[in-house]
Protein backbone atom coordinates (compact mmCIF):
# COMPACT_ATOMS: atom_id res chain seq x y z
CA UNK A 1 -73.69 90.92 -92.63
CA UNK A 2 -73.56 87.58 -90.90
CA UNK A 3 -70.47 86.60 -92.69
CA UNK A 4 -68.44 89.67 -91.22
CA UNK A 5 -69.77 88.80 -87.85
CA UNK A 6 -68.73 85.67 -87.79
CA UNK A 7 -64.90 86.66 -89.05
CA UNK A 8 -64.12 89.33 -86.42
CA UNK A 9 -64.08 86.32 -83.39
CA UNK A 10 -62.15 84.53 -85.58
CA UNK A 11 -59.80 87.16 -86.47
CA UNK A 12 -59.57 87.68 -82.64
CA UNK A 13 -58.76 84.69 -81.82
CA UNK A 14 -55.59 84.80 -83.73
CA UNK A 15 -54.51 87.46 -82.72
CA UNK A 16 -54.49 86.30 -79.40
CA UNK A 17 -53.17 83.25 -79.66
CA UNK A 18 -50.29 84.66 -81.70
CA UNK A 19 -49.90 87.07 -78.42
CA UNK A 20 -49.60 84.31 -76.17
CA UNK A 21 -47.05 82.39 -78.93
CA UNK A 22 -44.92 85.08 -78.79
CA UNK A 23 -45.13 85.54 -75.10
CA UNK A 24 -44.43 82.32 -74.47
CA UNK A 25 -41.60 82.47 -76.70
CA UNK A 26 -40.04 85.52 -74.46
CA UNK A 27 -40.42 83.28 -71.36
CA UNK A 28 -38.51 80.18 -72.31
CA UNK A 29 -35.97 82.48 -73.99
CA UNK A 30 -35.33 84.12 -70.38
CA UNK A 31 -35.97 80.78 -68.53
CA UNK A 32 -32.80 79.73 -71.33
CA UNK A 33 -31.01 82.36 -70.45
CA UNK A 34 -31.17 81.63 -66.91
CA UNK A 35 -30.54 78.23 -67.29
CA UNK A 36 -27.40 79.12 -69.29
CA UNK A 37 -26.60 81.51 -67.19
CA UNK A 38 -26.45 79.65 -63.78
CA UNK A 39 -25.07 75.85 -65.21
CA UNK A 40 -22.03 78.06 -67.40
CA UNK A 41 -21.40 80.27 -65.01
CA UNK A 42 -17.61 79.49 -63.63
CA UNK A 43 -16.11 79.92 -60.16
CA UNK A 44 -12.79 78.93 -59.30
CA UNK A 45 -12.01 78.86 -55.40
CA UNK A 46 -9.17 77.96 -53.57
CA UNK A 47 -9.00 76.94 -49.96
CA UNK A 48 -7.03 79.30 -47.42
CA UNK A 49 -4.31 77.45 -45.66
CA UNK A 50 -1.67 77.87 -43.10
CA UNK A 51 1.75 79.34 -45.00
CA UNK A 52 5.24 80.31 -44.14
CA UNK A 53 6.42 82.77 -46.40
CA UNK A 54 10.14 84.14 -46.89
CA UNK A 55 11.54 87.53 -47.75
CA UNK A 56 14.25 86.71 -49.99
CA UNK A 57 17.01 88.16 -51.40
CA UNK A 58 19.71 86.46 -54.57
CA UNK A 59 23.58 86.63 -53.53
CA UNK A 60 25.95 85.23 -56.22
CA UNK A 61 29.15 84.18 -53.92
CA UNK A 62 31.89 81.20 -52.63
CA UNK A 63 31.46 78.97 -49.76
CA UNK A 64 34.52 78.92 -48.20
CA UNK A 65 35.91 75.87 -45.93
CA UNK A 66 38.85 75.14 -43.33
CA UNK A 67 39.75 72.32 -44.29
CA UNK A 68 43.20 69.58 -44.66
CA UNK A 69 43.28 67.25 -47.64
CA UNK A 70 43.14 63.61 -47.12
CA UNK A 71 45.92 62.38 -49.76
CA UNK A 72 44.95 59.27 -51.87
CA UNK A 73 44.27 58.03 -55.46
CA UNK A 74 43.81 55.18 -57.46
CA UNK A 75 40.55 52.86 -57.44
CA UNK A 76 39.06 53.98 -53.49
CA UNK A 77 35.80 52.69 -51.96
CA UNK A 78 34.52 55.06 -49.67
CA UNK A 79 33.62 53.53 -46.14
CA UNK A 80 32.37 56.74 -44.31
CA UNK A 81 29.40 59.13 -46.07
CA UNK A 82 29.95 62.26 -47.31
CA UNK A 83 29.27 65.16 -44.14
CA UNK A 84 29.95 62.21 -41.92
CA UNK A 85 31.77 62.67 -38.89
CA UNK A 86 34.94 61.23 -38.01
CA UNK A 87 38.17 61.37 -36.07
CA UNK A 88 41.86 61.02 -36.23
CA UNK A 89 42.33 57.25 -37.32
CA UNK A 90 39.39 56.37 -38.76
CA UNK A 91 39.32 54.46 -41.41
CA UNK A 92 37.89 56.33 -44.74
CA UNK A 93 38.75 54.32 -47.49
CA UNK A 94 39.79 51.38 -49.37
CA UNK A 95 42.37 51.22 -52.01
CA UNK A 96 41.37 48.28 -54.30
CA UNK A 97 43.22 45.83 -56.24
CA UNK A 98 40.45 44.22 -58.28
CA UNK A 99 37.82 45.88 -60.14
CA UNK A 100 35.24 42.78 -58.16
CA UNK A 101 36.43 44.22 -54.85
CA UNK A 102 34.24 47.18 -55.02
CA UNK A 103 30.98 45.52 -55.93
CA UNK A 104 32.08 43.08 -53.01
CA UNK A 105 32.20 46.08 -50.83
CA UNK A 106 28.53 47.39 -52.01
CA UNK A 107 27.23 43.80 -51.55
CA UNK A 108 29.06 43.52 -48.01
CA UNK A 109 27.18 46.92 -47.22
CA UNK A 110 24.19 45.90 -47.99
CA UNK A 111 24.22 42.94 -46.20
CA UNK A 112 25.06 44.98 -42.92
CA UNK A 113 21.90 47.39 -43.20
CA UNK A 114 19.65 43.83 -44.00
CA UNK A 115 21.52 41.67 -40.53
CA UNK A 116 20.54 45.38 -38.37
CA UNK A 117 16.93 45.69 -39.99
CA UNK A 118 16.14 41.85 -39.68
CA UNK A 119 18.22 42.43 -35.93
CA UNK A 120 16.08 45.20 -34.65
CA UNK A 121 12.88 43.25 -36.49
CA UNK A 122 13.53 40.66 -33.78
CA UNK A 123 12.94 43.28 -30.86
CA UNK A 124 9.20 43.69 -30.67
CA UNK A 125 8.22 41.68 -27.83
CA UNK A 126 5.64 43.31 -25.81
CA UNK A 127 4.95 45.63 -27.92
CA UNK A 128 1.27 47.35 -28.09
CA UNK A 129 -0.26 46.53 -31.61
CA UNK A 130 -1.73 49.63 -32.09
CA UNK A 131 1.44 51.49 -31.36
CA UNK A 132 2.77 49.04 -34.26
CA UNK A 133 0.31 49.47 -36.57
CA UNK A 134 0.66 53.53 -36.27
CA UNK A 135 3.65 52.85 -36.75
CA UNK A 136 3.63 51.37 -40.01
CA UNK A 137 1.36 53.66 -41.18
CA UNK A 138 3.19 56.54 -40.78
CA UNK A 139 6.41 54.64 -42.10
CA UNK A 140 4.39 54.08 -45.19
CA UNK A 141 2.86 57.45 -45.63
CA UNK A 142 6.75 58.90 -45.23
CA UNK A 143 7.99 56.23 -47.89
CA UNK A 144 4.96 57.32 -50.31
CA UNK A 145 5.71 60.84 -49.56
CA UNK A 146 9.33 60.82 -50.47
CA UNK A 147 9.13 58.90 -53.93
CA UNK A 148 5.73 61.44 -54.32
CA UNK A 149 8.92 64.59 -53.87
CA UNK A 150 11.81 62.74 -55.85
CA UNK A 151 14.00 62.71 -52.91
CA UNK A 152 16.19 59.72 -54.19
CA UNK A 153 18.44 60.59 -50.98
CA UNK A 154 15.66 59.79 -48.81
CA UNK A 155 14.17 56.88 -50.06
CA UNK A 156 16.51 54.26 -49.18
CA UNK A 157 15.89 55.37 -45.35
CA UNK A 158 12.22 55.42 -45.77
CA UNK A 159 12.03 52.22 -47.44
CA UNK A 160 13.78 50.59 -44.39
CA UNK A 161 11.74 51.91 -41.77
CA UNK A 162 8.93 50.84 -42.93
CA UNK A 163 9.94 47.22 -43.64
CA UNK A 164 11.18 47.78 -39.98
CA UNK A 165 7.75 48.24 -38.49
CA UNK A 166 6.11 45.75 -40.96
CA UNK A 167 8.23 43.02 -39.86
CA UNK A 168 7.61 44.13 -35.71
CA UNK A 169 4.14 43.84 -36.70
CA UNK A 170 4.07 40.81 -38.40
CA UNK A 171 6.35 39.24 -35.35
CA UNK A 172 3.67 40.70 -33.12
CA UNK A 173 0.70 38.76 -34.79
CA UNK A 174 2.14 35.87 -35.40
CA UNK A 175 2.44 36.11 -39.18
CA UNK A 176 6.12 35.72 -38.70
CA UNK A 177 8.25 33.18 -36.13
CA UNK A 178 11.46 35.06 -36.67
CA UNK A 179 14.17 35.34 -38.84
CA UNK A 180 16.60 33.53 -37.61
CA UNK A 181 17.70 31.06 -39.92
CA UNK A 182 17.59 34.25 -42.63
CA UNK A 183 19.69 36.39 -40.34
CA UNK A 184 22.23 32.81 -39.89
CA UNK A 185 22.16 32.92 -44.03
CA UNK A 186 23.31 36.62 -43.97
CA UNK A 187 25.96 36.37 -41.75
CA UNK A 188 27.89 33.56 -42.88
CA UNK A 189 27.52 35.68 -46.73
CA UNK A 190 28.65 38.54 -45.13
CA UNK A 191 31.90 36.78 -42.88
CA UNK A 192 32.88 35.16 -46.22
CA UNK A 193 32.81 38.72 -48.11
CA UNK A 194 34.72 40.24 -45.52
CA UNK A 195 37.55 37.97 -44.92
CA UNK A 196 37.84 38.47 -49.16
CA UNK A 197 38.27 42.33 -48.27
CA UNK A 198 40.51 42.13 -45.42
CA UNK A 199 44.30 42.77 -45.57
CA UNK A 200 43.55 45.73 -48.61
CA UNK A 201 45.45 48.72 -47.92
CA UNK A 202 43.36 52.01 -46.50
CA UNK A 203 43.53 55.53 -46.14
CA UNK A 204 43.12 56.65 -42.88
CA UNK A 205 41.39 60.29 -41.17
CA UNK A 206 44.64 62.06 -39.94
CA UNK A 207 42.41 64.92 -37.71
CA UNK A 208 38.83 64.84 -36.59
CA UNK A 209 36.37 66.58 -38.55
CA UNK A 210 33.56 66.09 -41.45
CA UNK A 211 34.64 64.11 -44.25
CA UNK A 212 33.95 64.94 -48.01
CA UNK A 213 35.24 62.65 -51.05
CA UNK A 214 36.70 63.74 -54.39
CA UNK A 215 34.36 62.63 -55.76
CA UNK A 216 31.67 64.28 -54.44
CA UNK A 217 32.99 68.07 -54.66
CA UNK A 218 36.18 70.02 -54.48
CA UNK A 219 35.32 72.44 -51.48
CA UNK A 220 36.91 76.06 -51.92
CA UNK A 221 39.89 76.31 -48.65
CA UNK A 222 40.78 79.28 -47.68
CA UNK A 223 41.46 81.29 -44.82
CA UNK A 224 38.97 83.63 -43.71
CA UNK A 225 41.14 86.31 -42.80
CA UNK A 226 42.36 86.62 -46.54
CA UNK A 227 38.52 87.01 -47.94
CA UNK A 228 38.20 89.39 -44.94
CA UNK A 229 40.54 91.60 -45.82
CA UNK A 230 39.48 91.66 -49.77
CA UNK A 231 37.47 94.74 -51.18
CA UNK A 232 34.21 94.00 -52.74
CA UNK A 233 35.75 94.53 -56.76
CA UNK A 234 38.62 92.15 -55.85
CA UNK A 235 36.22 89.15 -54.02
CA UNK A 236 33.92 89.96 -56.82
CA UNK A 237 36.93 89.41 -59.57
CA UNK A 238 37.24 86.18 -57.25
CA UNK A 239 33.66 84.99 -57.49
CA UNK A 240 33.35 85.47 -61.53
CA UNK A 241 37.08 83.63 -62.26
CA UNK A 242 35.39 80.68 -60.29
CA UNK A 243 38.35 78.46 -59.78
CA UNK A 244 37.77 75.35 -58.32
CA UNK A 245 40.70 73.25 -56.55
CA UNK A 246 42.11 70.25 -57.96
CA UNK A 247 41.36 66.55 -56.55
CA UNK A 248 44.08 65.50 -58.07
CA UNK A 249 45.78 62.65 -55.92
CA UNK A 250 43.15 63.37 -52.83
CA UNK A 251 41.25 61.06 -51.63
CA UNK A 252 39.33 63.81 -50.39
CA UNK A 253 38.86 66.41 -47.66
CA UNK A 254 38.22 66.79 -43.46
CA UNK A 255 36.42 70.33 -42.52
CA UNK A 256 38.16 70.75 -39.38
CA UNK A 257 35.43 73.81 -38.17
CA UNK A 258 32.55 73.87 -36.99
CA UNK A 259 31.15 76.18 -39.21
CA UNK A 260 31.89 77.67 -42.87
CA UNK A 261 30.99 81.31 -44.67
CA UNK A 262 29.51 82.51 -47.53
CA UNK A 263 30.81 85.63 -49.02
CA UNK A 264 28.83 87.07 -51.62
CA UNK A 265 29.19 90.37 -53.54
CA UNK A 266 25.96 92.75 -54.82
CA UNK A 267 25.23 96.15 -55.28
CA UNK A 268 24.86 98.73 -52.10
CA UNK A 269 21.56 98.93 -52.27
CA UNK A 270 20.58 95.64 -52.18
CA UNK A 271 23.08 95.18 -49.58
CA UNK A 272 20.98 97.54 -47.44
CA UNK A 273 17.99 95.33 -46.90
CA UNK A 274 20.76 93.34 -44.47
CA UNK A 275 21.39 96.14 -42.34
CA UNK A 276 20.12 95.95 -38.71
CA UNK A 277 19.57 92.19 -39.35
CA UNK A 278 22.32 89.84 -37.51
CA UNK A 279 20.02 86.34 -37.97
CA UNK A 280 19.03 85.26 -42.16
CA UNK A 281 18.89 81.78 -43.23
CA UNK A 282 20.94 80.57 -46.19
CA UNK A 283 19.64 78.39 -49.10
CA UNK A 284 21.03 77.30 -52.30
CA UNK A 285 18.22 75.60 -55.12
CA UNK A 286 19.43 72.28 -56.55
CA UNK A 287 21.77 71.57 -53.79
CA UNK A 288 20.95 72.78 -50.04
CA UNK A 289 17.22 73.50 -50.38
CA UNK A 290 15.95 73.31 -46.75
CA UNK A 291 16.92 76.70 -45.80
CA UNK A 292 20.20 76.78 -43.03
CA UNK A 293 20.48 79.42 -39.71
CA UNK A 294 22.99 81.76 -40.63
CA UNK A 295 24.48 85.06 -38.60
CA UNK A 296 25.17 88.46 -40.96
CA UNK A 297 29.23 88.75 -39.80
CA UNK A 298 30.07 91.72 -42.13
CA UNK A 299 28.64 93.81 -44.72
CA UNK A 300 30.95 96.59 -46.22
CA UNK A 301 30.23 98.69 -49.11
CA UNK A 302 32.61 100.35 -51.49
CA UNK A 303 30.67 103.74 -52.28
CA UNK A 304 32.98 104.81 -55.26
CA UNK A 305 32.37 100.88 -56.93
CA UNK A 306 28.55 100.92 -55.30
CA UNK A 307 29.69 97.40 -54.75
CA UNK A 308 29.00 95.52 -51.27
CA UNK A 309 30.67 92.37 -49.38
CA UNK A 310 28.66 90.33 -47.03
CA UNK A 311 29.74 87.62 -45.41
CA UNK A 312 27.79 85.23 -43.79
CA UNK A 313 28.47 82.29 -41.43
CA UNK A 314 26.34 79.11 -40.61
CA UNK A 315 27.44 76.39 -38.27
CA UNK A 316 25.34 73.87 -39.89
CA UNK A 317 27.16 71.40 -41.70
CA UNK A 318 26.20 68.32 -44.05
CA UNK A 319 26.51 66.41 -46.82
CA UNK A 320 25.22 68.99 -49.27
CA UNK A 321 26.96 71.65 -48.02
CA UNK A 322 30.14 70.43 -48.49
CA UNK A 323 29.45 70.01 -51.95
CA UNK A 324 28.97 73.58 -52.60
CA UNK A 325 31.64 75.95 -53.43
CA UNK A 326 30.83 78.92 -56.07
CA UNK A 327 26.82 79.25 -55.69
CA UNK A 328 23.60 81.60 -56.07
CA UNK A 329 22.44 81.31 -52.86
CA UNK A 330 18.86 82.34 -51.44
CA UNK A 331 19.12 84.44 -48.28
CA UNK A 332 15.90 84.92 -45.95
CA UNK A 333 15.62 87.84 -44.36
CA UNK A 334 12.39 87.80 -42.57
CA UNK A 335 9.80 84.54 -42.76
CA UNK A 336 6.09 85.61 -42.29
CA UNK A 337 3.50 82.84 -40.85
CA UNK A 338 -0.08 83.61 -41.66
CA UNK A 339 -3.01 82.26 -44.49
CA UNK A 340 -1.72 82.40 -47.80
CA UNK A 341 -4.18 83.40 -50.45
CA UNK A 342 -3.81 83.91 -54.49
CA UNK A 343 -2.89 87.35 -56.01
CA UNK A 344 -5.86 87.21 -58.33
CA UNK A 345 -8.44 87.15 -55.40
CA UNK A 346 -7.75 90.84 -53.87
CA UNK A 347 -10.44 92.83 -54.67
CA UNK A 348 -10.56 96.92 -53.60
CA UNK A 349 -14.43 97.52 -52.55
CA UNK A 350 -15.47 101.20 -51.60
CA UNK A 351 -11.36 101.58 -50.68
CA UNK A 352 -11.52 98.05 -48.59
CA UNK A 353 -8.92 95.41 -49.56
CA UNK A 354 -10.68 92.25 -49.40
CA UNK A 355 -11.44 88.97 -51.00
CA UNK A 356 -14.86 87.16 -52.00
CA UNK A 357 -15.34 83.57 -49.91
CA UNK A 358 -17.95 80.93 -50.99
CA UNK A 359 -20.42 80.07 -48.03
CA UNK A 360 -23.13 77.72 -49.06
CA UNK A 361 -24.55 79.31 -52.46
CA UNK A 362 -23.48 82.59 -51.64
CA UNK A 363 -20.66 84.98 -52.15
CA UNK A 364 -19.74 86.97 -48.89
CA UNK A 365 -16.70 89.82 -49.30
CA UNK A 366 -14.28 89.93 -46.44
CA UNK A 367 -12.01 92.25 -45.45
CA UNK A 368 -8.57 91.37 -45.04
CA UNK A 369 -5.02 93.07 -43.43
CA UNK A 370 -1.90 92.02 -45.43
CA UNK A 371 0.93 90.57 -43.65
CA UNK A 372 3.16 90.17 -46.42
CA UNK A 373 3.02 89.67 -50.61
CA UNK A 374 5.14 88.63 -53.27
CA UNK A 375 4.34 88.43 -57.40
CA UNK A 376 1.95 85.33 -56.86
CA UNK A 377 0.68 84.89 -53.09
CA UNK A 378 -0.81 87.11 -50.66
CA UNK A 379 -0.08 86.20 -46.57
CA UNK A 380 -2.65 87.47 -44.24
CA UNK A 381 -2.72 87.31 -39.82
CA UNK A 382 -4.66 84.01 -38.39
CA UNK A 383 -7.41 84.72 -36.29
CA UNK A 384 -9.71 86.70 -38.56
CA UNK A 385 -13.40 87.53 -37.06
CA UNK A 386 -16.13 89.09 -38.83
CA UNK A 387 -16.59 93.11 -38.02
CA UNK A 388 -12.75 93.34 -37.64
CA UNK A 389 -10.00 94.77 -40.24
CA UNK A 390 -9.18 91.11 -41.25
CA UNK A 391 -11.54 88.95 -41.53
CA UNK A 392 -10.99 86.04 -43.62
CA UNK A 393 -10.16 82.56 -41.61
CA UNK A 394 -8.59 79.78 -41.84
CA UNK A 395 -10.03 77.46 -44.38
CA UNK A 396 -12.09 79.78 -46.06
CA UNK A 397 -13.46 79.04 -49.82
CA UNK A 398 -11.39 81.85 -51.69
CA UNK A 399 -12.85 83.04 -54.94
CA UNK A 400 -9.85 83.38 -57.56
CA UNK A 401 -11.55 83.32 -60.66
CA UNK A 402 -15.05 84.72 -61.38
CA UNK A 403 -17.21 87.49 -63.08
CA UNK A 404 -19.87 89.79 -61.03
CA UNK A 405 -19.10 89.05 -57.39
CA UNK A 406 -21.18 91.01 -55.05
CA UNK A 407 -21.26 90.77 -51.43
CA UNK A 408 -24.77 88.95 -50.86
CA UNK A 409 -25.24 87.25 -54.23
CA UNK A 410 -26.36 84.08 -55.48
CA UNK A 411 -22.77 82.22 -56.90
């Protein structure tokens, strides 16, 4: 008898202690899960910033030029830029004799842009220090932000300016006398260089205008009467033959206008988005990305073909548009400026459009009012307040990636 009373207390004992075993067991396991839970759990935001987005439209077409040729041939240095302006007598090229002439040339123009840099250098007297080193701050943070782009064209400029304000400020504080005796060295290089290059025969501007070599492009002349006057099958027979002018035996070309067209050919209905517009902007990718002013002259459509002309006209003219001739050009129909967020964010709750935002540890949904959307981005008004239709603001932690959002929650 005293042996089975002395088994039942220890029988209970295990029993209870394999209770509070497996207890404890189910506690860690949830405090694991929890752990997990919060340290794996993944939120990908995105900061809403001020956008300008573009309602765009594809036009396959010819940019078409009034222009005179510039005869000349044989080995030319160029003396004016490309889109440069000049006038009748100007002198626009060099017709060489030795191959050594044309480096001499380079060399002689480089030595120009050095005697003005080292000039101008010179010309910081009384100037504030801070102004100077803003100055060269901001020269720097252009140079860095130009090779950052790839914007080879650019560069060269940049890099000058801010050797420009370097040298002011190193005149300013003493760290430099002046460079005289450099700019001395320079000149007498670049006297003897150019009494090497003078007496060589050159090819002279014949009307005022904008200059473009033959090297540089072969610009498509024609009246624009004649495209005026073509239906939409025949300019679009134009476009798709594609024939570009010969250089031959030009030294290049003068755009005698002030402006130049684009005609372009596409189907009626996507001619339609232009009507009751008389203001786009023109673009073409590769060549003239910063996006030109342009005013909608014509569109006519051709309902038996369900073809459309347009014909566009922009009075901007540069470099890089007078290399263009046959293009796919980007046309702008309406811009939109507003806070840009990402496509994946939208969320539809209880029939509200809105997005999730990250404030301190927790995830708050706000309604928003679309301004305008394409494939990737959505645009939204400025000036959002809590309690109205749109309320997400500026800088706002978007939420673009995430699983279980609820207004309220713990992130």
């Amino acid at each position: 008898m005293h042996e089975q009373n002395g088994s039942q207390p220890k029988a209970f004992i295990k029993i209870l202690f394999a209770l509070f075993t497996a207890l404890l067991v189910v506690v860690l396991g949830y405090l694991c899960i929890q752990i997990y839970t919060i340290f794996h759990r993944t939120y990908k935001t995105e900061t809403a910033i001020a956008y300008t987005m573009s309602d765009n439209i594809t036009l396959k077409g010819v940019a078409v030029f009034q222009a005179v040729d510039v005869p000349g041939s044989g080995n030319l240095g160029y003396v004016v830029q490309d889109g440069e302006r000049v006038s009748a007598g100007t002198i626009l090229a060099e017709q060489y004799t030795d191959d050594s002439q044309g480096a001499m040339r380079e060399r002689l123009d480089r030595l120009d842009r050095a005697i003005l840099l080292l000039t101008k250098s010179e010309n910081s007297s009384g100037s504030d220090l801070s102004v100077l080193t803003t100055q060269t701050r901001t020269a720097l943070y252009n140079l860095l932000d130009q090779i950052d782009t790839a914007s080879y064209g650019a560069i060269q400029d940049a890099a000058e300016d801010f050797l420009l304000a370097q040298n002011k400020l190193q005149i300013s504080t003493g760290q430099a006398a002046g460079f005289g005796k450099v700019l001395a060295s320079l000149q007498a290089e670049r006297d003897g260089i150019a009494a090497q290059l003078n007496g060589l025969q050159t090819i002279e501007a014949d009307t005022n205008g904008y200059f473009v070599s033959s090297e540089s492009a072969a610009p498509v002349v024609r009246d624009p009467t004649e495209l005026d006057a073509m239906s939409p099958a025949d300019l679009k027979k134009m476009i798709n033959a594609g024939e570009t002018p010969s250089n031959a035996d030009l030294a290049g070309h003068i755009v005698t206008g002030f402006s130049w067209r684009f005609y372009a050919v596409c189907s009626a209905d996507l001619a339609g988005r232009l009507n009751g517009l008389s203001r786009v902007s023109i673009s073409v990718p590769g060549k003239q990305e910063e996006p030109l002013a342009a005013t909608v002259v014509d569109v006519t459509t051709d309902e038996e073909t369900g073809l459309a002309k347009v014909a566009l006209e922009c009075r901007s003219i540069n470099a890089q548009v007078l290399c263009l001739n046959y293009e796919e050009a980007e046309i702008s129909l309406h811009t939109y400026q507003g806070i840009r967020i990402d496509r994946r964010a939208l969320h539809i709750v209880n029939g509200q459009r809105g997005v999730y935002v990250k404030y301190g540890d927790l995830q708050r949904f706000r309604r928003i009012t679309i301004l305008y959307e394409d494939d990737t981005y959505i645009l939204v008004p400025e000036g959002g307040k809590v309690g109205e239709d749109n309320e997400l603001r500026l800088y706002d932690e978007v939420i673009v990636e995430g699983s279980n959002l609820q207004d309220g929650k713990l992130l």
